[in-house]
C-alpha atoms as a PDB file:
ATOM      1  CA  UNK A   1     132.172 110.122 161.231  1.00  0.00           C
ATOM      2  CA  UNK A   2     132.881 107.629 158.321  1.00  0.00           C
ATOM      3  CA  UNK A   3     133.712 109.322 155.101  1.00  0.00           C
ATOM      4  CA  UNK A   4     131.593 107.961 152.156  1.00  0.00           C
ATOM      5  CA  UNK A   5     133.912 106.529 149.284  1.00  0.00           C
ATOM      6  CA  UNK A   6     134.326 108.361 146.329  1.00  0.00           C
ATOM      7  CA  UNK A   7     134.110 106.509 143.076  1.00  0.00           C
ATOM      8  CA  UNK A   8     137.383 105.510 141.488  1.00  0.00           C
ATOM      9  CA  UNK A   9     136.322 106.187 137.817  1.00  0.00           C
ATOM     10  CA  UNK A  10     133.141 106.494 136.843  1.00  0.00           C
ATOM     11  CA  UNK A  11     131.296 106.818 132.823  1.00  0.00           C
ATOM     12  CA  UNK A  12     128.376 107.850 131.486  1.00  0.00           C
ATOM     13  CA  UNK A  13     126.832 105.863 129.250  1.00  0.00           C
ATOM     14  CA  UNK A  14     124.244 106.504 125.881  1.00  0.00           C
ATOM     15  CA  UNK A  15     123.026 104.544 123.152  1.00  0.00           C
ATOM     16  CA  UNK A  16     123.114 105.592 119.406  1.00  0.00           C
ATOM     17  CA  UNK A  17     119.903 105.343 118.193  1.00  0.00           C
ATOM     18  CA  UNK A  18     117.279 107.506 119.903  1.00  0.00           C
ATOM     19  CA  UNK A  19     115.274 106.479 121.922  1.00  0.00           C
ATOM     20  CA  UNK A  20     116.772 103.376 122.728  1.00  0.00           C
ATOM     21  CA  UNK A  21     116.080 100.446 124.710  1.00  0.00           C
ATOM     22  CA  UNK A  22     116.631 102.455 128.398  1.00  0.00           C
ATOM     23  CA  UNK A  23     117.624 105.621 126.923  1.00  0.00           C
ATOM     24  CA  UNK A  24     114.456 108.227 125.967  1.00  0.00           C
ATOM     25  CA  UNK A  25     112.224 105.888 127.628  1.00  0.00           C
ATOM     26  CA  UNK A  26     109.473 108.059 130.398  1.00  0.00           C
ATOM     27  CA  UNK A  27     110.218 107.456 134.126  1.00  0.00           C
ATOM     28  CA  UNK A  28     107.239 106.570 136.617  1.00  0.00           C
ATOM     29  CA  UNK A  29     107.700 106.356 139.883  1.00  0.00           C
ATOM     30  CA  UNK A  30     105.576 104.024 142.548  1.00  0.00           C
ATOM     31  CA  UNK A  31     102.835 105.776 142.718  1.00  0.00           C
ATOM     32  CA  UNK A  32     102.844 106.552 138.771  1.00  0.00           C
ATOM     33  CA  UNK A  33     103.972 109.990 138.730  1.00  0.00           C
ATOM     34  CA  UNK A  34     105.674 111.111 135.779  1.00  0.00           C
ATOM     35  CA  UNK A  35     109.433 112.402 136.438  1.00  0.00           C
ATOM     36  CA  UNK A  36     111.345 112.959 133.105  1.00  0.00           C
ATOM     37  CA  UNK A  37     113.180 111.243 131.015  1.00  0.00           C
ATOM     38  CA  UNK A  38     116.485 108.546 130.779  1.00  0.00           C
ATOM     39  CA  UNK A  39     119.295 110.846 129.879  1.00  0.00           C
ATOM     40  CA  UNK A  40     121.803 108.155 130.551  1.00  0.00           C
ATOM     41  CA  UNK A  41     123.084 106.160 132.126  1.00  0.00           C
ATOM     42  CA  UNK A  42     126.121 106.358 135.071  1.00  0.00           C
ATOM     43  CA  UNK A  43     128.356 103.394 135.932  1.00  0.00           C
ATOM     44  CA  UNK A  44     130.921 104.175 139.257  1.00  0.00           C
ATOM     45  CA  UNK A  45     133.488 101.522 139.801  1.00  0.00           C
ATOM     46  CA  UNK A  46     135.665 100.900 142.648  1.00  0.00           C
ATOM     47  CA  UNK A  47     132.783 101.064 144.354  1.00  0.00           C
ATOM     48  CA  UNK A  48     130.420  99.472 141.873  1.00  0.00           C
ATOM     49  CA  UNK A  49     127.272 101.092 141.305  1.00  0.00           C
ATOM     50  CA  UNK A  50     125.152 102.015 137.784  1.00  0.00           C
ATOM     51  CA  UNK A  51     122.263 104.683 138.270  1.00  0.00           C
ATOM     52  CA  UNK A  52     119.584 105.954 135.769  1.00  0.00           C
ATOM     53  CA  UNK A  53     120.315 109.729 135.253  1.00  0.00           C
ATOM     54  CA  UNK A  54     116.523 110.819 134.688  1.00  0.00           C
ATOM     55  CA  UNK A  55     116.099 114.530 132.836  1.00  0.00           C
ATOM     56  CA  UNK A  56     113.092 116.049 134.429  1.00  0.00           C
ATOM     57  CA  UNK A  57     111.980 120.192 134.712  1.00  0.00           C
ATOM     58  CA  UNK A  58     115.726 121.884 135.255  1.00  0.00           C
ATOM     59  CA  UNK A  59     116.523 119.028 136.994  1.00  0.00           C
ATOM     60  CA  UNK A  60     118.579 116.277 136.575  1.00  0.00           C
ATOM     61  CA  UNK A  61     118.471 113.151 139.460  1.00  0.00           C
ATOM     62  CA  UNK A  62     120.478 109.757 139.724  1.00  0.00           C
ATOM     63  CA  UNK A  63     118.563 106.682 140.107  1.00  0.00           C
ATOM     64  CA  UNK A  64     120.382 103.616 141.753  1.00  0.00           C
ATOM     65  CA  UNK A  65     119.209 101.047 139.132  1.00  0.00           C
ATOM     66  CA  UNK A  66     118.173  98.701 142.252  1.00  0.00           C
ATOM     67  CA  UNK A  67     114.966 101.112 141.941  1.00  0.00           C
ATOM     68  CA  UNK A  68     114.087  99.929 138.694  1.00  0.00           C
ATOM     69  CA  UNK A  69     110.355  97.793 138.890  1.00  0.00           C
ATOM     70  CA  UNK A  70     110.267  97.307 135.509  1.00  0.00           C
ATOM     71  CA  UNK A  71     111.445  97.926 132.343  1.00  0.00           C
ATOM     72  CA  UNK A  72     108.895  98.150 129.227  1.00  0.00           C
ATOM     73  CA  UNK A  73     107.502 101.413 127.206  1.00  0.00           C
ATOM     74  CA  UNK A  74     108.480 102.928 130.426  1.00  0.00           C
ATOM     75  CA  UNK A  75     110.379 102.498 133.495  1.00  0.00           C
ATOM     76  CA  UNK A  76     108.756 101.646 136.747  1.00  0.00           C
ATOM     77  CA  UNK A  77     110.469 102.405 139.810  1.00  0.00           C
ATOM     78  CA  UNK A  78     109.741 100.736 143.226  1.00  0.00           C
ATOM     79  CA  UNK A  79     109.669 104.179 145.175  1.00  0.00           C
ATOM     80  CA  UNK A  80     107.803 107.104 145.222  1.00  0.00           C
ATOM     81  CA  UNK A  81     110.625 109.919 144.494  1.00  0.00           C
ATOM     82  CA  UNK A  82     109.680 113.200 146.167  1.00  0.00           C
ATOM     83  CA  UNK A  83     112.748 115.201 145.152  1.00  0.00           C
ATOM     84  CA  UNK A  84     111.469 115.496 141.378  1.00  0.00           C
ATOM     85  CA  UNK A  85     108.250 117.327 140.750  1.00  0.00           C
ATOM     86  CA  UNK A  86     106.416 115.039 138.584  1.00  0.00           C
ATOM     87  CA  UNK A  87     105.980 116.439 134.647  1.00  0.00           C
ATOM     88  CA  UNK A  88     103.071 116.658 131.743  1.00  0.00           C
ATOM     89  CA  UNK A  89     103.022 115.032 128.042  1.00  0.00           C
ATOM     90  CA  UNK A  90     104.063 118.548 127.268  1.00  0.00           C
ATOM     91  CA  UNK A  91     106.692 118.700 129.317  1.00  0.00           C
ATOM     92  CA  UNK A  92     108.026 115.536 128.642  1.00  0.00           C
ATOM     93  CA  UNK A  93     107.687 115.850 124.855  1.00  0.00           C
ATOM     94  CA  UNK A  94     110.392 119.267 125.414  1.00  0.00           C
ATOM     95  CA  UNK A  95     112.668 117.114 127.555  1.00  0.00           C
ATOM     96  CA  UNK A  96     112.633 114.485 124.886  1.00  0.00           C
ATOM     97  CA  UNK A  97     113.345 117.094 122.177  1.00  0.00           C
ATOM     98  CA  UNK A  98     116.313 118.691 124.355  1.00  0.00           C
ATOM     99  CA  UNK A  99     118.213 115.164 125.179  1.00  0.00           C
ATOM    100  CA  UNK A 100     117.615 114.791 121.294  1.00  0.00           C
ATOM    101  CA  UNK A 101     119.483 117.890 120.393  1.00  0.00           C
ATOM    102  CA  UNK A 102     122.140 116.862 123.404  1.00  0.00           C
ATOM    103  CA  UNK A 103     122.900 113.644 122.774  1.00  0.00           C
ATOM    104  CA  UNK A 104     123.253 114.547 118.922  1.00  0.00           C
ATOM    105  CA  UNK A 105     126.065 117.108 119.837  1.00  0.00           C
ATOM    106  CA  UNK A 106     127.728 114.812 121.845  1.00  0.00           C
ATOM    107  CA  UNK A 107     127.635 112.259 118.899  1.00  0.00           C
ATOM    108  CA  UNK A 108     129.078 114.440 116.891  1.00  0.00           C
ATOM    109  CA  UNK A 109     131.628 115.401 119.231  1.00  0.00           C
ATOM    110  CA  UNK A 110     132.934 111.681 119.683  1.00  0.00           C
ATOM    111  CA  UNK A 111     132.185 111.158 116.479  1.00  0.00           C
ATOM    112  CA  UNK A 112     129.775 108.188 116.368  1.00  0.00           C
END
Protein backbone atom coordinates (compact mmCIF):
# COMPACT_ATOMS: atom_id res chain seq x y z
CA UNK A 1 0.00 0.00 0.00
CA UNK A 2 1.39 3.40 -1.30
CA UNK A 3 1.44 6.06 1.32
CA UNK A 4 -0.21 9.34 0.08
CA UNK A 5 2.33 12.38 0.29
CA UNK A 6 1.95 14.77 2.82
CA UNK A 7 2.24 18.38 1.87
CA UNK A 8 5.58 20.02 2.49
CA UNK A 9 4.19 23.46 3.63
CA UNK A 10 1.06 24.46 3.05
CA UNK A 11 -0.97 28.36 3.70
CA UNK A 12 -4.12 29.53 3.95
CA UNK A 13 -4.98 32.25 2.17
CA UNK A 14 -7.78 35.47 2.68
CA UNK A 15 -8.37 38.65 1.16
CA UNK A 16 -8.82 42.01 3.06
CA UNK A 17 -11.80 43.39 2.02
CA UNK A 18 -14.93 41.31 2.65
CA UNK A 19 -16.36 39.70 0.53
CA UNK A 20 -13.84 39.62 -1.96
CA UNK A 21 -13.39 38.45 -5.34
CA UNK A 22 -13.40 34.36 -4.24
CA UNK A 23 -13.63 34.97 -0.67
CA UNK A 24 -17.55 35.39 0.83
CA UNK A 25 -18.75 34.46 -2.47
CA UNK A 26 -21.96 31.36 -2.13
CA UNK A 27 -20.88 27.87 -3.34
CA UNK A 28 -23.25 25.81 -5.79
CA UNK A 29 -22.60 22.68 -6.62
CA UNK A 30 -23.66 20.76 -10.13
CA UNK A 31 -26.83 20.29 -9.53
CA UNK A 32 -27.27 23.92 -7.85
CA UNK A 33 -27.40 23.06 -4.34
CA UNK A 34 -26.33 25.57 -2.01
CA UNK A 35 -23.22 24.45 0.30
CA UNK A 36 -21.77 27.45 2.28
CA UNK A 37 -19.56 29.82 1.88
CA UNK A 38 -15.54 30.56 0.64
CA UNK A 39 -13.74 30.74 3.91
CA UNK A 40 -10.43 30.65 2.18
CA UNK A 41 -8.47 29.56 0.43
CA UNK A 42 -5.55 26.52 0.94
CA UNK A 43 -2.40 26.32 -1.19
CA UNK A 44 -0.11 22.80 -0.41
CA UNK A 45 3.24 22.81 -2.06
CA UNK A 46 5.62 20.11 -2.57
CA UNK A 47 2.94 18.54 -3.84
CA UNK A 48 1.16 21.44 -5.48
CA UNK A 49 -2.37 21.73 -4.97
CA UNK A 50 -4.84 25.01 -4.00
CA UNK A 51 -8.45 24.01 -2.70
CA UNK A 52 -11.51 26.23 -1.86
CA UNK A 53 -12.15 25.77 1.93
CA UNK A 54 -16.11 26.22 1.75
CA UNK A 55 -17.87 27.11 5.42
CA UNK A 56 -21.15 25.33 5.36
CA UNK A 57 -23.61 24.09 8.66
CA UNK A 58 -20.66 22.98 11.35
CA UNK A 59 -18.84 21.96 8.61
CA UNK A 60 -15.99 22.96 6.94
CA UNK A 61 -14.87 20.94 3.36
CA UNK A 62 -11.81 21.43 0.92
CA UNK A 63 -12.52 21.90 -2.63
CA UNK A 64 -9.68 20.98 -5.18
CA UNK A 65 -10.01 24.20 -7.26
CA UNK A 66 -10.03 21.81 -10.51
CA UNK A 67 -13.88 21.65 -9.36
CA UNK A 68 -14.44 25.13 -9.94
CA UNK A 69 -17.19 25.63 -13.21
CA UNK A 70 -17.26 29.03 -12.85
CA UNK A 71 -16.52 31.89 -11.11
CA UNK A 72 -19.12 34.96 -11.02
CA UNK A 73 -21.65 36.18 -8.05
CA UNK A 74 -21.11 32.64 -7.13
CA UNK A 75 -19.04 29.69 -7.62
CA UNK A 76 -20.12 26.83 -9.75
CA UNK A 77 -18.64 23.60 -9.23
CA UNK A 78 -18.59 20.73 -11.83
CA UNK A 79 -19.76 18.00 -9.22
CA UNK A 80 -22.52 17.32 -7.22
CA UNK A 81 -20.88 17.20 -3.52
CA UNK A 82 -22.83 14.82 -1.29
CA UNK A 83 -20.69 15.17 1.83
CA UNK A 84 -22.16 18.81 2.59
CA UNK A 85 -25.84 19.11 3.29
CA UNK A 86 -26.86 21.85 1.11
CA UNK A 87 -27.94 25.34 3.20
CA UNK A 88 -30.87 28.22 3.10
CA UNK A 89 -30.52 32.21 2.53
CA UNK A 90 -30.80 32.05 6.26
CA UNK A 91 -28.29 29.91 6.80
CA UNK A 92 -25.98 31.28 4.57
CA UNK A 93 -26.58 34.89 5.66
CA UNK A 94 -25.20 33.39 9.56
CA UNK A 95 -22.22 31.74 7.87
CA UNK A 96 -21.47 34.98 6.13
CA UNK A 97 -21.83 36.92 9.41
CA UNK A 98 -19.50 34.29 11.35
CA UNK A 99 -16.46 34.28 8.61
CA UNK A 100 -17.07 38.16 9.02
CA UNK A 101 -16.43 38.19 12.69
CA UNK A 102 -13.45 35.41 11.94
CA UNK A 103 -11.65 36.78 9.44
CA UNK A 104 -11.81 40.27 11.33
CA UNK A 105 -10.02 38.63 14.40
CA UNK A 106 -7.57 37.17 12.40
CA UNK A 107 -6.91 40.66 10.78
CA UNK A 108 -6.40 42.00 13.75
CA UNK A 109 -4.24 39.39 14.93
CA UNK A 110 -1.71 39.81 11.90
CA UNK A 111 -2.37 43.07 11.96
CA UNK A 112 -3.61 44.02 8.46
Amino acid sequence: MRKKKQPFEQADFYEPIFPGKIIGKEVLDKCSRRLGIVKSLKVEYLPWKISLIIKGKNLELPVDISEVENIGTVIQLKTKITAMPEIDINETINIKNELKEELKEISQYYNF
